[in-house]
PDB file of N, CA and C in Angstrom:
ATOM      1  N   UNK A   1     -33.544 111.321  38.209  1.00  0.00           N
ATOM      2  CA  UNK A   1     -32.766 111.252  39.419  1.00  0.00           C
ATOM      3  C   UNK A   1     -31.370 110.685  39.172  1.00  0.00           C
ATOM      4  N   UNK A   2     -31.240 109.972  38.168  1.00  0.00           N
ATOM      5  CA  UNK A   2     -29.884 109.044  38.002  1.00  0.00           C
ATOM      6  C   UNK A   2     -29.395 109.512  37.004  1.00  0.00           C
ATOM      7  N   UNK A   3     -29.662 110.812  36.311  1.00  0.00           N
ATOM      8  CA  UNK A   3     -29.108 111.576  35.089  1.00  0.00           C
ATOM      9  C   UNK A   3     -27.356 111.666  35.099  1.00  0.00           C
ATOM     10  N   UNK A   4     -26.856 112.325  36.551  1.00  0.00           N
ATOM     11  CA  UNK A   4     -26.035 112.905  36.513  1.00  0.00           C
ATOM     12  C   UNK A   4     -25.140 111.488  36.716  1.00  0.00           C
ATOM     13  N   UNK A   5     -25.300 110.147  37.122  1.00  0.00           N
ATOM     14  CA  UNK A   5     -24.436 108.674  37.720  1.00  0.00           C
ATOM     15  C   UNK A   5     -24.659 108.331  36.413  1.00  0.00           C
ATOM     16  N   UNK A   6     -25.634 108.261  35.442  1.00  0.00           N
ATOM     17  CA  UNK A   6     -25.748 107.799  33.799  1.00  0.00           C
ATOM     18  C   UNK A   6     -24.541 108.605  32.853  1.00  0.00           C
ATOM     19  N   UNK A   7     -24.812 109.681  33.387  1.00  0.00           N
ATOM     20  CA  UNK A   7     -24.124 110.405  32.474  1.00  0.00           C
ATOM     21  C   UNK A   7     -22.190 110.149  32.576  1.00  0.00           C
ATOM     22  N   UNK A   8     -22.323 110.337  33.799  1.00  0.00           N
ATOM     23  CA  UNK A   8     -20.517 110.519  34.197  1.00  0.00           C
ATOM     24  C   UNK A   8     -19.892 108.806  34.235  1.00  0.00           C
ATOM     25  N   UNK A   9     -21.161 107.763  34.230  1.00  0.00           N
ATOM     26  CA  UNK A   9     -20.425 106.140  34.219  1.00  0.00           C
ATOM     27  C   UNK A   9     -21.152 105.341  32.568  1.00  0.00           C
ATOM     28  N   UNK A  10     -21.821 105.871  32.113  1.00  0.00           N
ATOM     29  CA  UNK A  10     -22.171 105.260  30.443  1.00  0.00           C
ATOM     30  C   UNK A  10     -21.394 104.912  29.722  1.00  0.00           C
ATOM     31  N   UNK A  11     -20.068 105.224  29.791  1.00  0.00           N
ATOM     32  CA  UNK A  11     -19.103 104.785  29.135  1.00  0.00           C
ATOM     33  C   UNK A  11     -18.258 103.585  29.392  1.00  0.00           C
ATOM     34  N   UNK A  12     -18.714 103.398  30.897  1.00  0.00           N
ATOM     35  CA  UNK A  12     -18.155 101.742  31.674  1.00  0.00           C
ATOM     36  C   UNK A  12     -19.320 100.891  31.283  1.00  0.00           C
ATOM     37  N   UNK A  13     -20.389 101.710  31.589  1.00  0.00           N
ATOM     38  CA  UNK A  13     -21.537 100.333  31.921  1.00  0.00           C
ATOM     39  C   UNK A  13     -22.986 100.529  31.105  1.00  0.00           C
ATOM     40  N   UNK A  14     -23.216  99.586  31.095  1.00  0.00           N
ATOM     41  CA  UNK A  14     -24.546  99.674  30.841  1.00  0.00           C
ATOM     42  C   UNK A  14     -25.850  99.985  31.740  1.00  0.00           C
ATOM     43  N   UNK A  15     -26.920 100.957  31.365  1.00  0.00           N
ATOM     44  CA  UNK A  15     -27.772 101.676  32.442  1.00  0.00           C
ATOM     45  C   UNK A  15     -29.026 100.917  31.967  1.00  0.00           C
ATOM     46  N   UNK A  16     -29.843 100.578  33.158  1.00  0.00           N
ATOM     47  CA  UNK A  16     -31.265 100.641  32.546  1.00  0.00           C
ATOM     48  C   UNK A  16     -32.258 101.008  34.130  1.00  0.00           C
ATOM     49  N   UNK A  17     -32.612 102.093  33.936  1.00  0.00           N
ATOM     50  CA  UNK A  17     -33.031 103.078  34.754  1.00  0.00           C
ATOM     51  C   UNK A  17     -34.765 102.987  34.368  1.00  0.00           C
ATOM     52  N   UNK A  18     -35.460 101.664  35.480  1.00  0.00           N
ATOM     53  CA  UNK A  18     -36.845 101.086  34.599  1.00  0.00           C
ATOM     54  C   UNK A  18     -37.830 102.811  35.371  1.00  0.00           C
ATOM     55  N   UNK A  19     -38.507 102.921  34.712  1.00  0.00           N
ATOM     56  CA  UNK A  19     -39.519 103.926  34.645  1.00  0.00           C
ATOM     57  C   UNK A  19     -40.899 103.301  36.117  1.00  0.00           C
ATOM     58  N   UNK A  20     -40.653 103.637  37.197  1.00  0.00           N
ATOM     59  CA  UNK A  20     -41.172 102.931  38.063  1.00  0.00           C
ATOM     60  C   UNK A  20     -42.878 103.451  38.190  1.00  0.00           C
ATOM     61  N   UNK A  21     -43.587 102.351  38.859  1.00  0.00           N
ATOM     62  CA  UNK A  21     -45.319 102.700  38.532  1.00  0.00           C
ATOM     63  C   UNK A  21     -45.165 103.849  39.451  1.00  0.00           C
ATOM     64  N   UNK A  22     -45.745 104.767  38.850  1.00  0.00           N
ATOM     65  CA  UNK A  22     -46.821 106.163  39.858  1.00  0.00           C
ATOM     66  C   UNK A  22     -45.240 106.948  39.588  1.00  0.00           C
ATOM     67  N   UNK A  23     -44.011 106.691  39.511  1.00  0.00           N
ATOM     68  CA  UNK A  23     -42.705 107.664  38.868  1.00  0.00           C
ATOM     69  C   UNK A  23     -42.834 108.167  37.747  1.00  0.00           C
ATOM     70  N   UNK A  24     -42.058 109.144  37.359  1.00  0.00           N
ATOM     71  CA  UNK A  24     -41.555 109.080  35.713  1.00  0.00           C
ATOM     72  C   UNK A  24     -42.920 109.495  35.184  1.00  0.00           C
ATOM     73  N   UNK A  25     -43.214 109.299  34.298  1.00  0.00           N
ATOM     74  CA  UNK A  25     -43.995 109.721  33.781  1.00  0.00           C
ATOM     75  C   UNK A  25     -45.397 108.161  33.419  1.00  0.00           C
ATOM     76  N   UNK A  26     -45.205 107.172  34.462  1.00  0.00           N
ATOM     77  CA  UNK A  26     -46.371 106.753  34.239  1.00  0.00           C
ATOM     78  C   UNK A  26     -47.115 106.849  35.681  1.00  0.00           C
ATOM     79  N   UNK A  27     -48.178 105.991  35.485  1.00  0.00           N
ATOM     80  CA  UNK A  27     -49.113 106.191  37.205  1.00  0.00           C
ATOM     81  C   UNK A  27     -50.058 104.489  36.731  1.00  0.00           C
ATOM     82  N   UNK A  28     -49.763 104.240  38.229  1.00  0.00           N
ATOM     83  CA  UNK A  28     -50.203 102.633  38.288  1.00  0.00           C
ATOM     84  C   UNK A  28     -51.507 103.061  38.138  1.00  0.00           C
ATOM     85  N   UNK A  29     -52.206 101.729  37.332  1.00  0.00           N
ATOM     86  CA  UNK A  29     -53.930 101.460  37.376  1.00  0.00           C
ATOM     87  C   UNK A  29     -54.256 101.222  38.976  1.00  0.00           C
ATOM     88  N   UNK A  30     -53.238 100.936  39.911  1.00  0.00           N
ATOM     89  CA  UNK A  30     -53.955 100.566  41.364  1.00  0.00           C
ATOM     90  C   UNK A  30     -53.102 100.546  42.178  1.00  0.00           C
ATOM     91  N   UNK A  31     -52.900  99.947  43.571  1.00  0.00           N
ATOM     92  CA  UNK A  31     -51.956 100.543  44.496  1.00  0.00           C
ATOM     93  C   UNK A  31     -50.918  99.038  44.210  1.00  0.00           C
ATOM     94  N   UNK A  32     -49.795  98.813  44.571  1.00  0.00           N
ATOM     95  CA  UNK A  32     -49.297  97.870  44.119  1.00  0.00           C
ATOM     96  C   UNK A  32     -48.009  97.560  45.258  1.00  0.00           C
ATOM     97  N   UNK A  33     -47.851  96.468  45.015  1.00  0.00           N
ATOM     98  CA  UNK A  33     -46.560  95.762  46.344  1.00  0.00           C
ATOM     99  C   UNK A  33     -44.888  95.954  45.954  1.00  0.00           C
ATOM    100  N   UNK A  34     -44.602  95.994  46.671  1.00  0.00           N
ATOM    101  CA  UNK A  34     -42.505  95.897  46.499  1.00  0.00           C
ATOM    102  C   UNK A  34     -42.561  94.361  45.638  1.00  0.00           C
ATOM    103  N   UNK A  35     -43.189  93.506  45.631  1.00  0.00           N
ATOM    104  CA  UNK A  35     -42.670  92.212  45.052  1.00  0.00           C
ATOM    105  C   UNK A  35     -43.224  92.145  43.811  1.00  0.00           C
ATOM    106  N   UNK A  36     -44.668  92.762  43.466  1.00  0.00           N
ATOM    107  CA  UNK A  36     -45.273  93.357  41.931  1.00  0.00           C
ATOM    108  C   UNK A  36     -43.921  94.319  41.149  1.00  0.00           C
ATOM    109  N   UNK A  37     -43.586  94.793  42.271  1.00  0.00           N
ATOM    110  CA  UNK A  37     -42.249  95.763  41.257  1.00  0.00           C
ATOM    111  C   UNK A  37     -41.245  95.096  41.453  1.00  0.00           C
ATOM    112  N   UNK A  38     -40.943  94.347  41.992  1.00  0.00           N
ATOM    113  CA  UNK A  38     -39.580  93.279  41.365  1.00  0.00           C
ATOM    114  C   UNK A  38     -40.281  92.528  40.737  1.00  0.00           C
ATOM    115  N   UNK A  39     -41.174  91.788  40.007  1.00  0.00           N
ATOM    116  CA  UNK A  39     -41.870  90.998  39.244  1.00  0.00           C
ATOM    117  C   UNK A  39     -42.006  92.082  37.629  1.00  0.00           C
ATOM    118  N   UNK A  40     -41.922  93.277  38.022  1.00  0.00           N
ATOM    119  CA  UNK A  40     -41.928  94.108  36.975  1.00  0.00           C
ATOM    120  C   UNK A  40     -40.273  94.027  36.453  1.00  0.00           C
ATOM    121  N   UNK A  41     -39.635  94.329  37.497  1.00  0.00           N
ATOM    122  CA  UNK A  41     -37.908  94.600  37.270  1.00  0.00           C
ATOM    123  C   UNK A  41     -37.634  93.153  36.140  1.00  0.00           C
ATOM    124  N   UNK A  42     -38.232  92.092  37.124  1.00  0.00           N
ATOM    125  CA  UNK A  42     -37.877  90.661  36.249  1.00  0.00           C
ATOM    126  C   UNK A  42     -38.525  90.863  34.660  1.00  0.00           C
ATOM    127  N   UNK A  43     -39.373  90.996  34.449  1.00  0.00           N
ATOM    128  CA  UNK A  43     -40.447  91.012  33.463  1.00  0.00           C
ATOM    129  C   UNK A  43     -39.175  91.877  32.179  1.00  0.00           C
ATOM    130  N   UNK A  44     -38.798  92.879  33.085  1.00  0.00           N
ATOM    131  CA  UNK A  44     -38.277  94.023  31.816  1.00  0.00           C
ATOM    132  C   UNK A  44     -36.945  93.312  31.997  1.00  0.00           C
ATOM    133  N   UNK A  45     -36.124  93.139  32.446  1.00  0.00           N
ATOM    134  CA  UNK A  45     -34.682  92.237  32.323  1.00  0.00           C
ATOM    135  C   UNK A  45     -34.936  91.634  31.088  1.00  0.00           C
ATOM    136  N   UNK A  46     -36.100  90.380  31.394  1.00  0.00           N
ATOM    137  CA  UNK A  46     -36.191  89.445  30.293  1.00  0.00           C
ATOM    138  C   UNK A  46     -36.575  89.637  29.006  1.00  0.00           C
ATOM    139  N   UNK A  47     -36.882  90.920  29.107  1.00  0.00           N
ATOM    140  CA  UNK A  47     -37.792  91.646  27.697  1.00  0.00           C
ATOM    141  C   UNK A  47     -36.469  92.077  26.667  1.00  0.00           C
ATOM    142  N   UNK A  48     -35.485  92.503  27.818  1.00  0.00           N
ATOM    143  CA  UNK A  48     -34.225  93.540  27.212  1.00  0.00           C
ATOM    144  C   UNK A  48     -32.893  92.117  27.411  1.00  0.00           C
ATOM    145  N   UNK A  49     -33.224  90.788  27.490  1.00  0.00           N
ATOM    146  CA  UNK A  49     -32.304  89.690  27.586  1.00  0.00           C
ATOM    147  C   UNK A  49     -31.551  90.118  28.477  1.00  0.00           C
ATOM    148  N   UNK A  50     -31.204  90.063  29.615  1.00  0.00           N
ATOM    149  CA  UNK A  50     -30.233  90.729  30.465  1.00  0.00           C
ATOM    150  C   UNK A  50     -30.570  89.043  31.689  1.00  0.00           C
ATOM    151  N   UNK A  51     -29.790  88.037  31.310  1.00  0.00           N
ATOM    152  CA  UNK A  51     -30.016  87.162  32.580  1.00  0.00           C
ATOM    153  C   UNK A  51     -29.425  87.451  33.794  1.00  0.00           C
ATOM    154  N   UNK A  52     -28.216  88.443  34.509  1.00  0.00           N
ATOM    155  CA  UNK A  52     -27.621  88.861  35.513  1.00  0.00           C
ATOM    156  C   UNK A  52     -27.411  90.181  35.182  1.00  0.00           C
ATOM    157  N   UNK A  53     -27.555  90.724  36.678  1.00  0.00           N
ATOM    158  CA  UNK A  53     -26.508  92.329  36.433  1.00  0.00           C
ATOM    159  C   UNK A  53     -26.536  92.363  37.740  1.00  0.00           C
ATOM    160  N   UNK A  54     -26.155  93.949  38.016  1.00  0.00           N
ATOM    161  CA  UNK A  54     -25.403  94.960  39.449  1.00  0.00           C
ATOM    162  C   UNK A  54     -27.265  95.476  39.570  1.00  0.00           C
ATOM    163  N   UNK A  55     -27.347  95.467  40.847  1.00  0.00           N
ATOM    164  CA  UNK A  55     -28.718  96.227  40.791  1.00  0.00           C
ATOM    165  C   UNK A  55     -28.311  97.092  42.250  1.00  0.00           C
ATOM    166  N   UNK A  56     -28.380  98.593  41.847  1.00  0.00           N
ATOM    167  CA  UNK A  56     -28.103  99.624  42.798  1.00  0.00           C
ATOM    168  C   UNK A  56     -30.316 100.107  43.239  1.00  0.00           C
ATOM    169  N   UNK A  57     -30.080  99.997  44.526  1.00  0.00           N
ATOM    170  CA  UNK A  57     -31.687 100.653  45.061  1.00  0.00           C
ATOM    171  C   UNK A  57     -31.057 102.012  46.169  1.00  0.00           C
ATOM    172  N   UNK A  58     -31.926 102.664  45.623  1.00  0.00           N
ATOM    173  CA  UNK A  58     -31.781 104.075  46.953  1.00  0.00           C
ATOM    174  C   UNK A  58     -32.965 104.065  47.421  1.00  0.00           C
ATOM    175  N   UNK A  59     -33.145 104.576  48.714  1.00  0.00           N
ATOM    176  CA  UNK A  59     -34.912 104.638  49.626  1.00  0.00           C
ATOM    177  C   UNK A  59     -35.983 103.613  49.217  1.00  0.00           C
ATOM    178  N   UNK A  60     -36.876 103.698  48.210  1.00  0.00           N
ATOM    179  CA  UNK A  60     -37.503 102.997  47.680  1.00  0.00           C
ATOM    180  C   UNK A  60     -37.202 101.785  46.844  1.00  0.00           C
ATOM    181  N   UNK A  61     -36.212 102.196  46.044  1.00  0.00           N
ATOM    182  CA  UNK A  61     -35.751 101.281  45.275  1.00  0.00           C
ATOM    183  C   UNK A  61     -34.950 100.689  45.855  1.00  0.00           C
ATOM    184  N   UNK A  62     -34.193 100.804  46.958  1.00  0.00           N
ATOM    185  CA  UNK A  62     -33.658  99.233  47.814  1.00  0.00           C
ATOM    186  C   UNK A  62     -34.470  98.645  47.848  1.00  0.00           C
ATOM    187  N   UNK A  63     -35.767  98.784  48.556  1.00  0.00           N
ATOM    188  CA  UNK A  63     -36.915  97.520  48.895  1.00  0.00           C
ATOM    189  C   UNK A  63     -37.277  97.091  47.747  1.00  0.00           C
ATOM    190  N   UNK A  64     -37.536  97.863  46.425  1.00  0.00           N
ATOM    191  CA  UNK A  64     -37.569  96.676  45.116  1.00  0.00           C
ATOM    192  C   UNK A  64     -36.783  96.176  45.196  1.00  0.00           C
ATOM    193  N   UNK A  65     -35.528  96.302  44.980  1.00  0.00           N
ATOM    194  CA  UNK A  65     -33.737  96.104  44.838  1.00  0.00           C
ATOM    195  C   UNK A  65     -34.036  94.774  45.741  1.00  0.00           C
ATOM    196  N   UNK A  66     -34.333  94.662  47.239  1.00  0.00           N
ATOM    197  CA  UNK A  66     -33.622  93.867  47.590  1.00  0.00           C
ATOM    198  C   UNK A  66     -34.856  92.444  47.878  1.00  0.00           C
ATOM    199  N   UNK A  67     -36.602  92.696  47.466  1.00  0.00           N
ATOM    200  CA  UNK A  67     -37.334  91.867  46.835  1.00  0.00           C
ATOM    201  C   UNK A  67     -37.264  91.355  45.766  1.00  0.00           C
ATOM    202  N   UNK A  68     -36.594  91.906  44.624  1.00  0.00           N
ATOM    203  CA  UNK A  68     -36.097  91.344  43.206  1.00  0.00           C
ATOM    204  C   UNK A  68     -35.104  90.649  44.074  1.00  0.00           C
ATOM    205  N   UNK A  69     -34.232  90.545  44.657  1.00  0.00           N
ATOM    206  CA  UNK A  69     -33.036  89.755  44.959  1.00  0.00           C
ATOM    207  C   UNK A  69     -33.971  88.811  45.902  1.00  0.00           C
ATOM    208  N   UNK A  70     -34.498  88.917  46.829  1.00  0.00           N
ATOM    209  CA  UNK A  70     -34.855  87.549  47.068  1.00  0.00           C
ATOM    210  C   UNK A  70     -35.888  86.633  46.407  1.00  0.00           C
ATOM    211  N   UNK A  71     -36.451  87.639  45.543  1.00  0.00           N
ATOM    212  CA  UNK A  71     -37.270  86.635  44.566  1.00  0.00           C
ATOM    213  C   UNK A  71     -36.267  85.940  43.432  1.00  0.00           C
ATOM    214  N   UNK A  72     -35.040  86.439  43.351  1.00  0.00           N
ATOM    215  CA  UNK A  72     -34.349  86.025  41.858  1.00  0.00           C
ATOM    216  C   UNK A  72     -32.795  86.259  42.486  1.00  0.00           C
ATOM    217  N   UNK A  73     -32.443  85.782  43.199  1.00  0.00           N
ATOM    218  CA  UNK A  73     -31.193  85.575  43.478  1.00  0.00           C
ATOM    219  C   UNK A  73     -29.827  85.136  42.647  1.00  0.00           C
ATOM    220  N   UNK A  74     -30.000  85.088  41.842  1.00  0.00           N
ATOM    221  CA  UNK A  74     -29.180  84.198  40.509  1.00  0.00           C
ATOM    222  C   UNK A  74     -29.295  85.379  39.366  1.00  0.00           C
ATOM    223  N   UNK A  75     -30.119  85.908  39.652  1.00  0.00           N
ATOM    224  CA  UNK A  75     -30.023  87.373  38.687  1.00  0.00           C
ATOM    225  C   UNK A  75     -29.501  88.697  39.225  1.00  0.00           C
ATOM    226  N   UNK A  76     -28.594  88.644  40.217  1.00  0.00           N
ATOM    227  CA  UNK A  76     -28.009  89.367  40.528  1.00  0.00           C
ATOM    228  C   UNK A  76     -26.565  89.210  41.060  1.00  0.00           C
ATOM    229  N   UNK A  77     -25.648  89.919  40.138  1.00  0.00           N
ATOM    230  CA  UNK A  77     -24.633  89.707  40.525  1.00  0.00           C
ATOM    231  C   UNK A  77     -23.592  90.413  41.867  1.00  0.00           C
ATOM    232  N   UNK A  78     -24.151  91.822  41.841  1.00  0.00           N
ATOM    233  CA  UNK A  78     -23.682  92.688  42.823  1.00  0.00           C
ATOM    234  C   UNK A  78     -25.142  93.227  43.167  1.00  0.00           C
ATOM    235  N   UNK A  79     -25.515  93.701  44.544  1.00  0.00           N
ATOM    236  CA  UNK A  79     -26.467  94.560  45.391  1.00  0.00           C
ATOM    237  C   UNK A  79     -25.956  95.729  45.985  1.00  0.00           C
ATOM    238  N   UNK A  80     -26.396  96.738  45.308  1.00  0.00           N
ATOM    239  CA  UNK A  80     -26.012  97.785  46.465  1.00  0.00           C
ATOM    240  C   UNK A  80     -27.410  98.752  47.007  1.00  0.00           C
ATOM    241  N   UNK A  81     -27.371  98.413  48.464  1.00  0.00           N
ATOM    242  CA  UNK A  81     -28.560  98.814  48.953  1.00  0.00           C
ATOM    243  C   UNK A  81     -28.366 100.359  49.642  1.00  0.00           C
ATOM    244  N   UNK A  82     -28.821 101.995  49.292  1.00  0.00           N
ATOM    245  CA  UNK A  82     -28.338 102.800  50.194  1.00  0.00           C
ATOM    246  C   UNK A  82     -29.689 103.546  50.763  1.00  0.00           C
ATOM    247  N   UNK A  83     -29.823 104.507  51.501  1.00  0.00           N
ATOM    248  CA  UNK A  83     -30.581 105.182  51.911  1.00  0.00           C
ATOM    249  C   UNK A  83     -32.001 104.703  52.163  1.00  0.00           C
ATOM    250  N   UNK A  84     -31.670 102.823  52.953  1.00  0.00           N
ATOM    251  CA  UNK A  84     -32.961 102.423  52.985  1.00  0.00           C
ATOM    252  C   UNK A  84     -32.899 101.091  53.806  1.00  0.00           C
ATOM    253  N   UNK A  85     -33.762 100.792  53.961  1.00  0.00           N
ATOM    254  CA  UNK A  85     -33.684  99.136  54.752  1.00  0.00           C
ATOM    255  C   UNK A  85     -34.699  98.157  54.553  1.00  0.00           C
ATOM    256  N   UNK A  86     -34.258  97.037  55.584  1.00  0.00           N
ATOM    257  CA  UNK A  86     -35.288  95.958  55.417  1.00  0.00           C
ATOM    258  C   UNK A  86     -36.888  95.371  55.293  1.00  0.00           C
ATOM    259  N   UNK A  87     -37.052  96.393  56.386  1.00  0.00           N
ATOM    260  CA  UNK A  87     -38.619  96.856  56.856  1.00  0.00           C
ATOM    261  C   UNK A  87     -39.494  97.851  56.452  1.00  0.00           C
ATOM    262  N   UNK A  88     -40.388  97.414  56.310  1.00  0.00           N
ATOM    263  CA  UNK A  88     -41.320  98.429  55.421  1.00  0.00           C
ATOM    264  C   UNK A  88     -41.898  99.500  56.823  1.00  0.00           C
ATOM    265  N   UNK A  89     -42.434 100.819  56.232  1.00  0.00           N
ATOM    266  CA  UNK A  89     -42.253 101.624  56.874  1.00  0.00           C
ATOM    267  C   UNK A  89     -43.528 101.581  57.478  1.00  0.00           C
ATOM    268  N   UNK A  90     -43.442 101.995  58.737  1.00  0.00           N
ATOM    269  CA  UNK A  90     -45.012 101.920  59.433  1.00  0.00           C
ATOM    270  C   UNK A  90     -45.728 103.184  59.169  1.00  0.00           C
ATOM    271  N   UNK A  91     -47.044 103.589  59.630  1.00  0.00           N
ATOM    272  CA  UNK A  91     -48.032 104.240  59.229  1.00  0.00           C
ATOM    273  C   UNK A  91     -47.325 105.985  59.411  1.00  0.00           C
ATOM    274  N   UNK A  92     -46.384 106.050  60.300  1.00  0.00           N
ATOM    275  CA  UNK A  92     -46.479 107.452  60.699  1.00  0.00           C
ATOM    276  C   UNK A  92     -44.884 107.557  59.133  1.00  0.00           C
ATOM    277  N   UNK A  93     -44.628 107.133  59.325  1.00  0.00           N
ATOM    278  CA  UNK A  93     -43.048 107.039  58.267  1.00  0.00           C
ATOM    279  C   UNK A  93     -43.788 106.906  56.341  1.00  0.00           C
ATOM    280  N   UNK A  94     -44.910 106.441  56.528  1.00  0.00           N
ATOM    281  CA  UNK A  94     -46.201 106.112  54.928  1.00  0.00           C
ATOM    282  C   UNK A  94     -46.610 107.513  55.050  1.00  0.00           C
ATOM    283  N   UNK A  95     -47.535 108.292  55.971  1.00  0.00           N
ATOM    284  CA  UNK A  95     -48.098 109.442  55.948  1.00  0.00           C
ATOM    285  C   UNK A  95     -47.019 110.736  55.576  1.00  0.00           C
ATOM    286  N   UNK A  96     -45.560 110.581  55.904  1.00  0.00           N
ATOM    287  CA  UNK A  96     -44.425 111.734  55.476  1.00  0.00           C
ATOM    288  C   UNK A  96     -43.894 111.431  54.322  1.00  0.00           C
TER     289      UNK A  96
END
């Protein structure tokens, strides 16, 4: 999904585009929370030494995006949240 923003800004910045559970090519052992995947986001930062960065979330990945930020506030230097919000989605918005 972020091929074509990797490709045309790699030369400013550094990318790390984490491989999200049940995305990409893996699939979670079980069903899992927005704060398990910012606990993941943290986990791989620290793996790849990265103590701050810019963390961009679209739809889904805002609500990691912006649970990694309130779990770890100091590890983020810029937020950009788009195509998404605060509240998790109720049953009829989960079923589409």
């Amino acid at each position: 999904m972020w091929a074509l923003q990797i490709g045309a800004l790699s030369g400013h910045f550094r990318f790390i585009a984490p491989d999200i559970r049940g995305f990409g090519d893996s699939q979670p052992p079980s069903a899992w929370t927005m704060e398990e995947m910012a606990d993941d986001l943290d986990e791989l930062l620290g793996k790849l030494a990265v103590p701050a960065c810019d963390v961009v979330g679209v739809s889904m990945g805002g609500y990691i995006a912006l649970a990694f930020w309130s779990k770890n506030p100091k590890r983020i230097r810029k937020l950009v949240l788009s195509n998404t919000r605060a509240r998790a989605d109720n049953d009829i918005e989960k079923a589409a």
